[in-house]
N, C-alpha and C. Protein backbone atom coordinates (compact mmCIF):
# COMPACT_ATOMS: atom_id res chain seq x y z
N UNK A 1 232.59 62.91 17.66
CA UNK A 1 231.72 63.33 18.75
C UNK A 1 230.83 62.14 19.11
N UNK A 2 230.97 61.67 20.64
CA UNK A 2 229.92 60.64 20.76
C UNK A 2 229.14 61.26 21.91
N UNK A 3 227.86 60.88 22.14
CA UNK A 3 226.58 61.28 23.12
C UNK A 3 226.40 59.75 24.07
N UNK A 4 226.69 59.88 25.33
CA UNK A 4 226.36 58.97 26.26
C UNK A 4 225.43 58.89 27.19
N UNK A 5 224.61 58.16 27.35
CA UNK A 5 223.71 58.62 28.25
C UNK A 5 223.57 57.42 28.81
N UNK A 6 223.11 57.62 29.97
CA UNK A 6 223.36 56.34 31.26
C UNK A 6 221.70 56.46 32.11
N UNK A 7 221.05 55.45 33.15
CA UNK A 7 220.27 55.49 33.94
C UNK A 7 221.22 55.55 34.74
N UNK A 8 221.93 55.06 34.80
CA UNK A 8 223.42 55.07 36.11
C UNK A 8 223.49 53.18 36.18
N UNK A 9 225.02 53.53 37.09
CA UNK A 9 225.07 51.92 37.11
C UNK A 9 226.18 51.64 35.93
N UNK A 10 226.68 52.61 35.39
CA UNK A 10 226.96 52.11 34.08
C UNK A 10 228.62 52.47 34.35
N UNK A 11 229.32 51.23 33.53
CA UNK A 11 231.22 51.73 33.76
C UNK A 11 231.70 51.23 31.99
N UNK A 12 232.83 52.00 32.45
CA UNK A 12 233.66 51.59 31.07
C UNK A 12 234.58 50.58 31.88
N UNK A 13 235.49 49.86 30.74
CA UNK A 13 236.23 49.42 31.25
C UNK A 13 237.55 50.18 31.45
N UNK A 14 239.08 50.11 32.15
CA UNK A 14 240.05 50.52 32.14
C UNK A 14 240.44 50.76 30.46
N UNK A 15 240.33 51.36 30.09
CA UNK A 15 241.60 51.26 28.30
C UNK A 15 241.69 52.72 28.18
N UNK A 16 242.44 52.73 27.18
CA UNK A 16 243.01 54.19 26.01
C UNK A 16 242.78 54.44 24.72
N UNK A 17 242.49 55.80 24.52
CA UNK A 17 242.05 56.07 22.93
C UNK A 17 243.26 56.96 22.41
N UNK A 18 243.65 56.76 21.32
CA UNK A 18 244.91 56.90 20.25
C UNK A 18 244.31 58.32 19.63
N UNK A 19 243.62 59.11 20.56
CA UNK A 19 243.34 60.67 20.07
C UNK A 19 243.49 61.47 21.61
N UNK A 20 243.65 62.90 21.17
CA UNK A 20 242.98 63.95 22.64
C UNK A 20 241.60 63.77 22.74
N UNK A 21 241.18 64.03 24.34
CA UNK A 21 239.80 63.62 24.34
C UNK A 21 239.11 64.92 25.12
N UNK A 22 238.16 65.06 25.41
CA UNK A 22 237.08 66.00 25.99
C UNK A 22 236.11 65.19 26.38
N UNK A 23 235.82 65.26 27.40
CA UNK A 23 235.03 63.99 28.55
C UNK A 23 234.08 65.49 29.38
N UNK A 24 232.86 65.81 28.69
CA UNK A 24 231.95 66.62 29.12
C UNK A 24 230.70 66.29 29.47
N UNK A 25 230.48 66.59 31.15
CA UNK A 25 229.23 66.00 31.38
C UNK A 25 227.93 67.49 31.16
N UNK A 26 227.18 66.83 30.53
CA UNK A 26 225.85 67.84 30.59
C UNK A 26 225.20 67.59 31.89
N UNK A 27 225.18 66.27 32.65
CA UNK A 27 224.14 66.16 33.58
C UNK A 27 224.43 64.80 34.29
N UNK A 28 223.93 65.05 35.73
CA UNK A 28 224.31 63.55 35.99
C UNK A 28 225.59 63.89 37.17
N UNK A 29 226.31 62.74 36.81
CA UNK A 29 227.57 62.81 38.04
C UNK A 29 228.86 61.81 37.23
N UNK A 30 229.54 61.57 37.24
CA UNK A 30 231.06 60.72 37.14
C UNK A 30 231.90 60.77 37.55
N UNK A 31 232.30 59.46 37.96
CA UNK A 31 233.90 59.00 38.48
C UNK A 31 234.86 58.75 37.73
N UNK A 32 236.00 59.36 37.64
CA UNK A 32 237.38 58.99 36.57
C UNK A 32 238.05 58.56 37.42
N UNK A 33 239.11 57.63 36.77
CA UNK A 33 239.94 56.87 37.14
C UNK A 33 241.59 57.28 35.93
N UNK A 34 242.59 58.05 36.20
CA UNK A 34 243.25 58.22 35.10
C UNK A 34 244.78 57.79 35.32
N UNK A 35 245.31 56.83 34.46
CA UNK A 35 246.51 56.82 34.77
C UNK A 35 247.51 56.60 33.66
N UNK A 36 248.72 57.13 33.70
CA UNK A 36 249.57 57.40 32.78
C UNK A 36 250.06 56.07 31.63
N UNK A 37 250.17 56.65 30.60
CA UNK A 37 250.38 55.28 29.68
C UNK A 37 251.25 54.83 29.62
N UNK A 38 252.09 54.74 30.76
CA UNK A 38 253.41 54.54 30.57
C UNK A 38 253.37 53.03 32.10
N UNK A 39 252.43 53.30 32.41
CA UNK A 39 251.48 52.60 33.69
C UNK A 39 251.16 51.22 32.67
N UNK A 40 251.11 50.70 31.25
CA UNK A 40 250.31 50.04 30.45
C UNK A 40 250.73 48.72 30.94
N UNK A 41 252.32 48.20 30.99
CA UNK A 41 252.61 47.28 32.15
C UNK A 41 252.32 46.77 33.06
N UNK A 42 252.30 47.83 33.80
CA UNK A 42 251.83 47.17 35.03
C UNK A 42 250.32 47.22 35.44
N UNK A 43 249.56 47.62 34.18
CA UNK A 43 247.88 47.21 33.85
C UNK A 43 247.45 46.17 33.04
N UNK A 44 248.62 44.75 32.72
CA UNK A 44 248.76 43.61 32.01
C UNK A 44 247.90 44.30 30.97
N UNK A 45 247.63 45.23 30.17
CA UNK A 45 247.42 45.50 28.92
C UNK A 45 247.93 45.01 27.84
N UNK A 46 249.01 44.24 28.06
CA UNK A 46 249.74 43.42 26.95
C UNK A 46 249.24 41.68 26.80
N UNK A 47 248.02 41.17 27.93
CA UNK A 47 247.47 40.29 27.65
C UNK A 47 246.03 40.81 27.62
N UNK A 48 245.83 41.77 27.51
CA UNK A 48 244.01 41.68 27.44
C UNK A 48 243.55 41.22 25.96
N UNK A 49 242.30 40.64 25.79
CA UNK A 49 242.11 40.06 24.93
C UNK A 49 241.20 41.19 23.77
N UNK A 50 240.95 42.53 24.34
CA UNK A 50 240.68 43.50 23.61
C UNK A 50 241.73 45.18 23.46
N UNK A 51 242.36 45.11 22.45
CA UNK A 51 243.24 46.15 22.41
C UNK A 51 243.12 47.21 23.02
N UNK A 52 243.76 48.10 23.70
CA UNK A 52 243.84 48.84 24.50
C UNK A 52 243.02 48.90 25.55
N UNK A 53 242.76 48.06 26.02
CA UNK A 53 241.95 47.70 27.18
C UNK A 53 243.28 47.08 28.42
N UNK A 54 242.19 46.87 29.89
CA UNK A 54 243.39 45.59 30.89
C UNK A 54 242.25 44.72 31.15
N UNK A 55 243.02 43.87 31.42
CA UNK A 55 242.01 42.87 31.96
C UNK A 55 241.83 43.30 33.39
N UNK A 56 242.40 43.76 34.06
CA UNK A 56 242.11 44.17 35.52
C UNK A 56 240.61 44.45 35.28
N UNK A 57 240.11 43.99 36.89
CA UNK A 57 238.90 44.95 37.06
C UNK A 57 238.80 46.20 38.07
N UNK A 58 238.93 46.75 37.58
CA UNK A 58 239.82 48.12 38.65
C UNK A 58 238.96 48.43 40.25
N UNK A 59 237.64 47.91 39.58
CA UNK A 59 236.76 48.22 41.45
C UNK A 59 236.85 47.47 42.08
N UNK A 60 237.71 46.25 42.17
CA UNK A 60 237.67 44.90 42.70
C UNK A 60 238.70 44.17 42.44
N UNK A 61 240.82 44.81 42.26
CA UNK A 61 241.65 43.99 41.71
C UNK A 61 241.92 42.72 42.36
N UNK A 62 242.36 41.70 41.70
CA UNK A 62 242.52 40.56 42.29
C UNK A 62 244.19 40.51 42.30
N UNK A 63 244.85 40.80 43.53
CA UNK A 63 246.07 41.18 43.73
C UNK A 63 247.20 39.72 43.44
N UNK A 64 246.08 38.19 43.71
CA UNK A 64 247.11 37.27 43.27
C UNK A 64 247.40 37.00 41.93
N UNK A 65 246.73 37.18 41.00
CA UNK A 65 246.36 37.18 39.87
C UNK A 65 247.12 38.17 39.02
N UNK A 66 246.86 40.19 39.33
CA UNK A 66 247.85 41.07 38.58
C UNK A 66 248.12 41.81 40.08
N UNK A 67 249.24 40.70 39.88
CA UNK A 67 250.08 41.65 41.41
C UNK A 67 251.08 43.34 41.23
N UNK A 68 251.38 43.13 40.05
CA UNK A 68 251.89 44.65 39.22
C UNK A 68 251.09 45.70 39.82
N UNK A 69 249.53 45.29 39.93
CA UNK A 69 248.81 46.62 39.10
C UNK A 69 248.83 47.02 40.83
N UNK A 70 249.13 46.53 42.02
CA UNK A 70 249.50 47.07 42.92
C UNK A 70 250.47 48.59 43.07
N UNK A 71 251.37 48.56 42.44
CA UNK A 71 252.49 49.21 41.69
C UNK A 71 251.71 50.55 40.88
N UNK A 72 250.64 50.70 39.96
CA UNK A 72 250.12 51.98 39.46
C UNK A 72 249.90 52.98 40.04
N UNK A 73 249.64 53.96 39.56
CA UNK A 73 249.59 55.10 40.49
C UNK A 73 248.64 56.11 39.52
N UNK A 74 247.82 56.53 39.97
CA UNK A 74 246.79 56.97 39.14
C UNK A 74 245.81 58.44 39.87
N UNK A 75 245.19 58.70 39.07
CA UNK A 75 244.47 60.25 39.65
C UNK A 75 243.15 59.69 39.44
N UNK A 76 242.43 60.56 40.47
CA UNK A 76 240.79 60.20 40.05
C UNK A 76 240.06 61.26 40.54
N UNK A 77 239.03 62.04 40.30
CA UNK A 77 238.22 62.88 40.13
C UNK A 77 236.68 62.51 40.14
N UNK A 78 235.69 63.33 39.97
CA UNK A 78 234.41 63.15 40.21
C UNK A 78 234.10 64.40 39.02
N UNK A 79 232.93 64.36 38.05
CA UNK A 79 232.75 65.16 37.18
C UNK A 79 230.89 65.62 37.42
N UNK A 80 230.76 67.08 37.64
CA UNK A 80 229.50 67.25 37.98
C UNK A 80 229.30 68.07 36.69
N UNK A 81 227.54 67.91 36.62
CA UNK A 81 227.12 69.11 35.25
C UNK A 81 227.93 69.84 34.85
N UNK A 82 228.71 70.42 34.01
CA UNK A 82 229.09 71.44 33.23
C UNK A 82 230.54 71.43 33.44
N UNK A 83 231.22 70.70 34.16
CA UNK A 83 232.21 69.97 33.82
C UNK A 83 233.01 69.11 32.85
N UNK A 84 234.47 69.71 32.30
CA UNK A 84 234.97 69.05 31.35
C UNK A 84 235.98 68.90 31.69
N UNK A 85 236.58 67.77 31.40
CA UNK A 85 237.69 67.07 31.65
C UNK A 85 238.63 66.66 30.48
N UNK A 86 239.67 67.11 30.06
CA UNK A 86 241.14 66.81 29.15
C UNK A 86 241.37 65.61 29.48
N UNK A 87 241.48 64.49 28.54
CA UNK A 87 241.69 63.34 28.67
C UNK A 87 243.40 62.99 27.28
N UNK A 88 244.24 63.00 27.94
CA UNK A 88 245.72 63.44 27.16
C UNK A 88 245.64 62.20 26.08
N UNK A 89 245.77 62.03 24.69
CA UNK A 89 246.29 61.02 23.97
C UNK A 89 247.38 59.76 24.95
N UNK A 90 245.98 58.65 24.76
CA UNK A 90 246.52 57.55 25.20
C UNK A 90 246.66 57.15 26.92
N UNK A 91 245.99 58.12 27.36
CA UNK A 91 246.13 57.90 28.88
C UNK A 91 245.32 57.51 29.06
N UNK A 92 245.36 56.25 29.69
CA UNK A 92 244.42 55.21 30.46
C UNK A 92 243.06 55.61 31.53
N UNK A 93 242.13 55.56 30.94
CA UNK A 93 240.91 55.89 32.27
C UNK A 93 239.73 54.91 31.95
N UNK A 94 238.96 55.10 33.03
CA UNK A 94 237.58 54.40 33.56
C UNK A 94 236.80 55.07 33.84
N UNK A 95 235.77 54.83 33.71
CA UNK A 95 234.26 55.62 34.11
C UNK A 95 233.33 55.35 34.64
N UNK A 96 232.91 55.48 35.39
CA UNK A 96 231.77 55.27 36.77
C UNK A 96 230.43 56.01 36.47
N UNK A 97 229.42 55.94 35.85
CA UNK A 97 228.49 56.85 35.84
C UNK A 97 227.45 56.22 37.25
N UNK A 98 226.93 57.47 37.44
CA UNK A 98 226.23 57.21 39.16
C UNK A 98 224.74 57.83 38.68
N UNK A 99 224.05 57.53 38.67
CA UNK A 99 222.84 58.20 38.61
C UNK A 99 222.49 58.47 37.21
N UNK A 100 221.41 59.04 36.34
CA UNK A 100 220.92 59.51 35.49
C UNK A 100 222.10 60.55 34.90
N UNK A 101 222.43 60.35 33.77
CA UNK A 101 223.49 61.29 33.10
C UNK A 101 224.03 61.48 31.65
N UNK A 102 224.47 62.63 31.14
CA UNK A 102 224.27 62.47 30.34
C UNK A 102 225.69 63.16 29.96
N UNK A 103 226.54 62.83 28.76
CA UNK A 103 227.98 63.36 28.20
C UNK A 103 228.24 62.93 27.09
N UNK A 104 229.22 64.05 26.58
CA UNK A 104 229.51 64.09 25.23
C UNK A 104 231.14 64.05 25.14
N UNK A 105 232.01 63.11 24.91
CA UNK A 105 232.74 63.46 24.22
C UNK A 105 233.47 63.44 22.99
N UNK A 106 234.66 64.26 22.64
CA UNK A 106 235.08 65.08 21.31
C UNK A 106 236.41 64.76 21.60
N UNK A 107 236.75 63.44 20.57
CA UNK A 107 238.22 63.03 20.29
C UNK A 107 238.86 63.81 19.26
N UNK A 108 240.03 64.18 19.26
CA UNK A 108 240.75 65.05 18.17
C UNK A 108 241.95 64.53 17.85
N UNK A 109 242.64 65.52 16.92
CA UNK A 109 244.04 65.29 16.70
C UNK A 109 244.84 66.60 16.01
N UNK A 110 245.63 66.64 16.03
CA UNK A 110 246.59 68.27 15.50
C UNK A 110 246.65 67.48 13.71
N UNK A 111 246.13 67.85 13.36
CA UNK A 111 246.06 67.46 11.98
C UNK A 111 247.93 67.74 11.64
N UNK A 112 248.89 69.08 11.69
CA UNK A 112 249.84 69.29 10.82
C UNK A 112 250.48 68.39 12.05
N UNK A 113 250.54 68.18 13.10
CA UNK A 113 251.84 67.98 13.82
C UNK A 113 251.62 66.44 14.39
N UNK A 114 250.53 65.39 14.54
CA UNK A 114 250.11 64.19 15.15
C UNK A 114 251.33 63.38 14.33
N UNK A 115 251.37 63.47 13.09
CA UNK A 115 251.96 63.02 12.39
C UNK A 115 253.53 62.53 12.54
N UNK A 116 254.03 63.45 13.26
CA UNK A 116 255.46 63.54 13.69
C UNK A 116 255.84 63.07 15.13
N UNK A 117 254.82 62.88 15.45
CA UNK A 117 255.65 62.46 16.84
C UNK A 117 255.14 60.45 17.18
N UNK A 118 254.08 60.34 16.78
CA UNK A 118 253.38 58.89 16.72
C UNK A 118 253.34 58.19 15.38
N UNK A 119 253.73 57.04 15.54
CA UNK A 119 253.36 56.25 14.17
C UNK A 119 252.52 54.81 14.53
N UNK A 120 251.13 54.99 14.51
CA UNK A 120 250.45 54.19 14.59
C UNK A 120 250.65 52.72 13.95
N UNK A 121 250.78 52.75 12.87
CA UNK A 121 251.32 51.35 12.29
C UNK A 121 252.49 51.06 12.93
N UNK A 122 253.34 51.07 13.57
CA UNK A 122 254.92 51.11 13.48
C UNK A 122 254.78 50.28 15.48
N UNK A 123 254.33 49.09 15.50
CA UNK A 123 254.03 48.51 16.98
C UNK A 123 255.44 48.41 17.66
N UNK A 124 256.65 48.55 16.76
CA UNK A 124 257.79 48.41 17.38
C UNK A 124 258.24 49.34 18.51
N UNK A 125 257.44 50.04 18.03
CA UNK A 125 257.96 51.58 18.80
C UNK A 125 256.13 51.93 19.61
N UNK A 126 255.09 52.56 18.95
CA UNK A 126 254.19 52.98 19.24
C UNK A 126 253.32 51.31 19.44
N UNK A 127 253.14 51.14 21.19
CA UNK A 127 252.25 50.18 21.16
C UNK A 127 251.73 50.36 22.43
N UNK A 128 250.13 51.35 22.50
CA UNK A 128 249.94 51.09 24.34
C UNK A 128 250.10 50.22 25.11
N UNK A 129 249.94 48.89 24.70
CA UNK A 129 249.92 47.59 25.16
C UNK A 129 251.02 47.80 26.01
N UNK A 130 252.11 47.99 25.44
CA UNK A 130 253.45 47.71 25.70
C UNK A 130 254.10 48.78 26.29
N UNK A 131 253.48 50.20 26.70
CA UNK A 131 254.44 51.28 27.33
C UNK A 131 254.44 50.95 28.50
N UNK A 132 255.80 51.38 28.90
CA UNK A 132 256.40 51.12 30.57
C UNK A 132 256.80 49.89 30.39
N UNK A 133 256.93 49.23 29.14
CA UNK A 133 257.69 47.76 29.46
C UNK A 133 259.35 48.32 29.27
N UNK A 134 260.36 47.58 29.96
CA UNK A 134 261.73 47.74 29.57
C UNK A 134 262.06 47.25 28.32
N UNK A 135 262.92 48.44 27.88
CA UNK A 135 263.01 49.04 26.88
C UNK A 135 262.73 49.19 25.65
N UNK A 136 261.18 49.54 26.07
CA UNK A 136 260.38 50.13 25.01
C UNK A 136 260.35 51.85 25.08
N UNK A 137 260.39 52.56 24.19
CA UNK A 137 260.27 53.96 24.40
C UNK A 137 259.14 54.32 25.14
N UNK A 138 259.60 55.41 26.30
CA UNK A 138 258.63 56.45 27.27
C UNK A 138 257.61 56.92 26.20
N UNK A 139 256.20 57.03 26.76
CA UNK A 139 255.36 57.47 25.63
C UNK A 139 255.94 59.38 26.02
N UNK A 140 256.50 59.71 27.21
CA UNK A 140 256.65 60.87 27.27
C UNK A 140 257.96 61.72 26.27
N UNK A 141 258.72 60.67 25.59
CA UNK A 141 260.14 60.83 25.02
C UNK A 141 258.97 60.94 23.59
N UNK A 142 258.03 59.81 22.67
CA UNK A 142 257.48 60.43 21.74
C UNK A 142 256.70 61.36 21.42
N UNK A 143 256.24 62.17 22.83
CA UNK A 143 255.52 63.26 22.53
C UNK A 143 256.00 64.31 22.55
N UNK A 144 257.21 64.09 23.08
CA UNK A 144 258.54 65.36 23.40
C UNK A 144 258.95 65.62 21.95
N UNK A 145 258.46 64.84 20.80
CA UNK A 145 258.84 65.09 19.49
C UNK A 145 258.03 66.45 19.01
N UNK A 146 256.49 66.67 19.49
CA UNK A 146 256.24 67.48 18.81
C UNK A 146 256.43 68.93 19.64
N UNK A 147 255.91 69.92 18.66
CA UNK A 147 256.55 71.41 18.73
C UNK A 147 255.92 71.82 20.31
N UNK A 148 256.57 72.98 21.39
CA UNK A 148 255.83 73.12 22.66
C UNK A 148 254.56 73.64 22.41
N UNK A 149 254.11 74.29 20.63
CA UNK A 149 252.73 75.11 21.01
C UNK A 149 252.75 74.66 19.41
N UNK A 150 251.43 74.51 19.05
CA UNK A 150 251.17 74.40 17.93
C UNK A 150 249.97 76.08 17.30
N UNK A 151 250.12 76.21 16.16
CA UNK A 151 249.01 77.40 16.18
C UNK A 151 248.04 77.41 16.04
N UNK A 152 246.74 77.99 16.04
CA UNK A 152 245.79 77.64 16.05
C UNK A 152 245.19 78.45 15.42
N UNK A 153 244.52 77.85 14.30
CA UNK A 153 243.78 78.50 13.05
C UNK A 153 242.21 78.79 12.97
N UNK A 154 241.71 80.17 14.07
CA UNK A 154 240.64 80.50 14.31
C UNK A 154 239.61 79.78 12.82
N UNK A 155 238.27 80.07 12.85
CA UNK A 155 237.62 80.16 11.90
C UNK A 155 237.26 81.49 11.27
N UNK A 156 236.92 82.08 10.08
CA UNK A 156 236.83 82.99 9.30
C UNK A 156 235.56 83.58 9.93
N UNK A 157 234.97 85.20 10.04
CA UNK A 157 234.20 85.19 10.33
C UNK A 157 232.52 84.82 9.67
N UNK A 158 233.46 84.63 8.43
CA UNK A 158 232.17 84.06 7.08
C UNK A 158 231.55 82.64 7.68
N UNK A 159 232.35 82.21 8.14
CA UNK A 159 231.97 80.48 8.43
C UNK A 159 231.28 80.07 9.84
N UNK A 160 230.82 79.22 9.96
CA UNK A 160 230.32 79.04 11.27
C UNK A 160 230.72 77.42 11.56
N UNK A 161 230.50 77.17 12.58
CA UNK A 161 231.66 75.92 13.01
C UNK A 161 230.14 74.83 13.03
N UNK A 162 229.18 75.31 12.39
CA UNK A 162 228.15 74.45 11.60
C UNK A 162 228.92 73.78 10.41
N UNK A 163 229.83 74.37 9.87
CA UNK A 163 230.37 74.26 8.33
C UNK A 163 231.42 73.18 8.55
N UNK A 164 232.13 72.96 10.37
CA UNK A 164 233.77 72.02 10.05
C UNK A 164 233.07 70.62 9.79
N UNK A 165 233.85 70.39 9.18
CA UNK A 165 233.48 68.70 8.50
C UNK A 165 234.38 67.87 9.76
N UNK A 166 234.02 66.77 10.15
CA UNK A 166 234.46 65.71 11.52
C UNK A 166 234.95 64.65 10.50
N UNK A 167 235.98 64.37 10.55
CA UNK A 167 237.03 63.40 9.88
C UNK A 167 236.71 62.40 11.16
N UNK A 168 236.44 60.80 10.54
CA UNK A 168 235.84 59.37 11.23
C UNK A 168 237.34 59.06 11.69
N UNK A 169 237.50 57.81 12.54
CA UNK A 169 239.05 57.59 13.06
C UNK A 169 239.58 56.85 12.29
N UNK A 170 238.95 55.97 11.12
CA UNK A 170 239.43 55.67 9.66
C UNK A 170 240.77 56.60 8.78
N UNK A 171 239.80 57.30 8.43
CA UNK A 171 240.35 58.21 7.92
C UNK A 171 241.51 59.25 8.58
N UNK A 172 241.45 59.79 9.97
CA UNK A 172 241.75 60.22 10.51
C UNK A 172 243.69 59.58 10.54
N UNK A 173 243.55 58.09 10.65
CA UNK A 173 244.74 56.92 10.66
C UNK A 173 245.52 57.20 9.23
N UNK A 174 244.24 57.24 8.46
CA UNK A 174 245.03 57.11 6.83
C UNK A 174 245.68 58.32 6.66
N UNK A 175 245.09 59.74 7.25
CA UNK A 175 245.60 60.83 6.74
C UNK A 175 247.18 60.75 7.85
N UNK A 176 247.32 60.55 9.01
CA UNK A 176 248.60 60.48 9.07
C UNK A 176 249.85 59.23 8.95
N UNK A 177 249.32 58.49 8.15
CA UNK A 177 249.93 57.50 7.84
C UNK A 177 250.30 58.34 6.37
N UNK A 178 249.52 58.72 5.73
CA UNK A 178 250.00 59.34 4.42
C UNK A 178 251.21 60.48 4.97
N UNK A 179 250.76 61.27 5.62
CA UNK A 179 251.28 62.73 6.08
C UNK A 179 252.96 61.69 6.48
N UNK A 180 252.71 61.12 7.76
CA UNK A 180 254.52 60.52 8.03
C UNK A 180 255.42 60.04 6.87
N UNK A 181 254.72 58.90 5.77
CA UNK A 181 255.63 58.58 4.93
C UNK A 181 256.27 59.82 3.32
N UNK A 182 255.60 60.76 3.31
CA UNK A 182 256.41 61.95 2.80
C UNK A 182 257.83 62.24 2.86
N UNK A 183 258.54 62.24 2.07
CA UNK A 183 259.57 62.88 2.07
C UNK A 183 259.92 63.94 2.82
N UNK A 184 260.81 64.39 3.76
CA UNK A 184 260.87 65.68 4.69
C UNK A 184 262.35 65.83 4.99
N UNK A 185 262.87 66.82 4.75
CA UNK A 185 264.20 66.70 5.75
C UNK A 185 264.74 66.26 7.00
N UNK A 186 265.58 65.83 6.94
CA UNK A 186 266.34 65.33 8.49
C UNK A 186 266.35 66.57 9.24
N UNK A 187 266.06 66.26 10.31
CA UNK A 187 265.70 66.86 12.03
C UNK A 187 267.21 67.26 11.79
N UNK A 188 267.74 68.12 12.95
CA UNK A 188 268.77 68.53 13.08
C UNK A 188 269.00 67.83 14.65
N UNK A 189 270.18 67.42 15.38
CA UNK A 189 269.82 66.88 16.71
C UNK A 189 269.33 68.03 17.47
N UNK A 190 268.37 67.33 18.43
CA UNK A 190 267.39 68.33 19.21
C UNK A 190 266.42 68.84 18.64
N UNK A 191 266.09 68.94 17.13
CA UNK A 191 264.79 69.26 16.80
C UNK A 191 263.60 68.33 16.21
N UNK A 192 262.71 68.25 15.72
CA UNK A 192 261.37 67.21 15.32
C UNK A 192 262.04 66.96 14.09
């Protein structure tokens, strides 16, 4: 969970975070900028000098310079008070804060199932830098690995969601790096 708060004036740069996200404004105003990670190509993300970032500057591209990023294709939105926005594992966005504002968001992960479809260590295959380059795997073909619905394990009514403990993105890496290299049976073709 992180808390942002802006006078305004304030941007992120273009990049992607390696969790699901929740992009909630309490107050204030924002501009998103969102585009698919499969877009990472043609956002020279494979030379920026900070990982998952582009070097583009998206309010101002310099078309002789990354003539590609002509080529993206992207969604963008405006986020007012009490507004929340789904930000998908690994999809590329930017942020515009305009005025006095204030947001919280809440990166996650499917604890039983993250495990199976991404392998973070493994750059051969899983590398934002590198999606949408030829022939590197569709990030949409490794997410097609996991199950269409996963279940979801209310809390007890004894407990209060004062009590869930927030796993850091440290840890978060180690637990499915442990979880993938397990022993498991072979997939059958067509299944995870």
């Amino acid at each position: 969970l992180t808390l942002w708060m802006s006078s305004g004036g304030t941007k992120s740069v273009l990049h992607c975070d390696d969790a699901e996200n929740f992009l909630m404004l309490l107050a204030g105003k924002k501009r998103v900028m969102l585009v698919h990670q499969d877009q990472a190509h043609n956002m020279y993300a494979d030379i920026a000098i900070a990982k998952s970032t582009s070097p583009v500057h998206q309010d101002a591209v310099d078309l002789v310079n990354f003539p590609r990023f002509a080529n993206v294709t992207w969604f963008s939105g405006e986020l007012g008070p009490g507004d929340t926005l789904y930000i998908p594992h690994t999809f590329w966005h930017q942020v515009n804060s305009e005025g006095r504002n204030l947001a919280a968001n809440v990166w996650w992960g499917h604890k039983e199932v993250d495990w199976q479809w991404w392998r973070p260590w493994d750059e051969r295959e899983y590398n934002p830098q590198r999606f949408g380059i030829k022939g590197a795997t569709p990030f949409d073909t490794m997410k097609a690995r996991s199950p269409a619905q996963v279940p979801c394990t209310p809390l007890s009514e004894r407990k209060s969601f004062s009590s869930v403990r927030f796993m850091d993105e440290t840890h978060w890496k180690g637990y499915i790096r442990k979880r993938s290299q397990q022993p498991r049976p072979r997939p059958k073709k067509g299944e995870l």
